[in-house]
Structures are given as C-alpha cells and as structure tokens.
C-alpha atoms as a PDB file:
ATOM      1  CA  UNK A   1       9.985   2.915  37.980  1.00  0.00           C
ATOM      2  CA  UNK A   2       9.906   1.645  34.657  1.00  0.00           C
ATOM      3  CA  UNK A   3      13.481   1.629  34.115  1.00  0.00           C
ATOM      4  CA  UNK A   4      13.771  -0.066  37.543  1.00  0.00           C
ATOM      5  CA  UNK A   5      11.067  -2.393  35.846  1.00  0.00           C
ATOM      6  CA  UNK A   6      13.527  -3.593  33.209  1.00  0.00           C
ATOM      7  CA  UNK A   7      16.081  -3.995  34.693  1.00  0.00           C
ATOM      8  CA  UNK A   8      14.937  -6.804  36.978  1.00  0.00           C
ATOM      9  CA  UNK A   9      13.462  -8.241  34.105  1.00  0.00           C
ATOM     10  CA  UNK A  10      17.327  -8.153  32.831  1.00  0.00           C
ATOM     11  CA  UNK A  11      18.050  -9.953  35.955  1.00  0.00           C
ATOM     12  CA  UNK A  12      20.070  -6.908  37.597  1.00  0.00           C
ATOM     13  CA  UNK A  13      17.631  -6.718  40.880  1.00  0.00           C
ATOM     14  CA  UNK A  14      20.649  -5.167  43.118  1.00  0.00           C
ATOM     15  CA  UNK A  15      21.125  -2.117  40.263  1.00  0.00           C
ATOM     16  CA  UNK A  16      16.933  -1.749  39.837  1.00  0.00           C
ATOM     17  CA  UNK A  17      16.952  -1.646  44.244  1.00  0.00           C
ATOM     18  CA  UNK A  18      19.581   0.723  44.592  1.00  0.00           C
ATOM     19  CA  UNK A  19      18.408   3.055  41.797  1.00  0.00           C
ATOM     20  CA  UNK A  20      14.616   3.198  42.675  1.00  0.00           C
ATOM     21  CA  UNK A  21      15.817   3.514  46.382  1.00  0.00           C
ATOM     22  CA  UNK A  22      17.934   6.630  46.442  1.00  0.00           C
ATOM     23  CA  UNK A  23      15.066   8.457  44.346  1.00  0.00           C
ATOM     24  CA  UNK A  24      12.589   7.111  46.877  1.00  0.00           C
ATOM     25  CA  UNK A  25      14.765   8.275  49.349  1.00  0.00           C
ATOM     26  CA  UNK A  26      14.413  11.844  48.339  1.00  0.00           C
ATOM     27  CA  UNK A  27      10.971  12.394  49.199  1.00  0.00           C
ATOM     28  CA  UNK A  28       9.798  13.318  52.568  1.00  0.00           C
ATOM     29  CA  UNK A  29       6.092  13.725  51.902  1.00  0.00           C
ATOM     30  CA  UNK A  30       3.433  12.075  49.796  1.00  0.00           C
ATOM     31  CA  UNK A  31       3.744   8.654  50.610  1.00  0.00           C
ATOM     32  CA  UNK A  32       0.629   7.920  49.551  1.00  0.00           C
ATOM     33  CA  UNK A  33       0.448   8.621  46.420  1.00  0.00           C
ATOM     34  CA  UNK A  34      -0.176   5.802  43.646  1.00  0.00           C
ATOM     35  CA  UNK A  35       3.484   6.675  42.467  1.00  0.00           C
ATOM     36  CA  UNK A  36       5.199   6.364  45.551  1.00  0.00           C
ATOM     37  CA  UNK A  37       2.978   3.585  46.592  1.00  0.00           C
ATOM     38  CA  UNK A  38       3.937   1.459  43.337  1.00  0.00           C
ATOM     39  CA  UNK A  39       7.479   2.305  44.094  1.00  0.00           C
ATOM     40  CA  UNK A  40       7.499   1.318  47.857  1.00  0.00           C
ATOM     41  CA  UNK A  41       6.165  -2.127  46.335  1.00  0.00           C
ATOM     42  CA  UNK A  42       8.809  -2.537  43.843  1.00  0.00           C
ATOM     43  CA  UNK A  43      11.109  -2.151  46.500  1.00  0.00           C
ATOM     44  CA  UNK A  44       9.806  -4.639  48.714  1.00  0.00           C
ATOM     45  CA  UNK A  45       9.746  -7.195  45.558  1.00  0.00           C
ATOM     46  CA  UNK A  46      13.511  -6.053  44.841  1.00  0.00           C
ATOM     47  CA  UNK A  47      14.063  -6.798  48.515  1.00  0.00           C
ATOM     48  CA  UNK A  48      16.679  -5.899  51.131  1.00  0.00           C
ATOM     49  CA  UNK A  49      20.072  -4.654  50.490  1.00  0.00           C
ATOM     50  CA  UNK A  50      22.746  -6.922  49.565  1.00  0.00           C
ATOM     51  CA  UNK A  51      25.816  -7.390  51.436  1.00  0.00           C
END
C-alpha cells in the first residue's frame, strides 16, 4: 500500500495499479478487512487497466 501510495504521488499510477493489483489478487478470503478494504479503494482511485 504505501509504496503503491508513492508512487502515484510520483505520477506512475499504471506501475502503483499493477503492483497493488497482483498482491490483491492473491488473496481469496478476508475481504473485509481494513487492509484489504484500503487496498480495494486504492485500486478503484488508480482505476482500470490501461490499454
């Protein structure tokens, strides 16, 4: 998260996205946690996928 943090304060969204997405990716339980709750959030800010 927080390295996903700085980096789209360093303007490099697309790198922060695909990083904090892949870890996200691994989990298949929790989801409601406050960590994986804060993360699901900085995704959506980071938004969708680039082409």
């Amino acid at each position: 998260m927080s390295l996903s943090r700085l980096w789209q304060q360093q303007g490099k969204s697309e790198e922060a996205r695909k990083l904090l997405a892949e870890i996200y990716g691994w989990f298949t339980e929790g989801f409601a946690t406050q960590d994986l709750r804060e993360a699901q959030a900085l995704l959506a800010v980071l938004g969708p996928r680039s082409a």
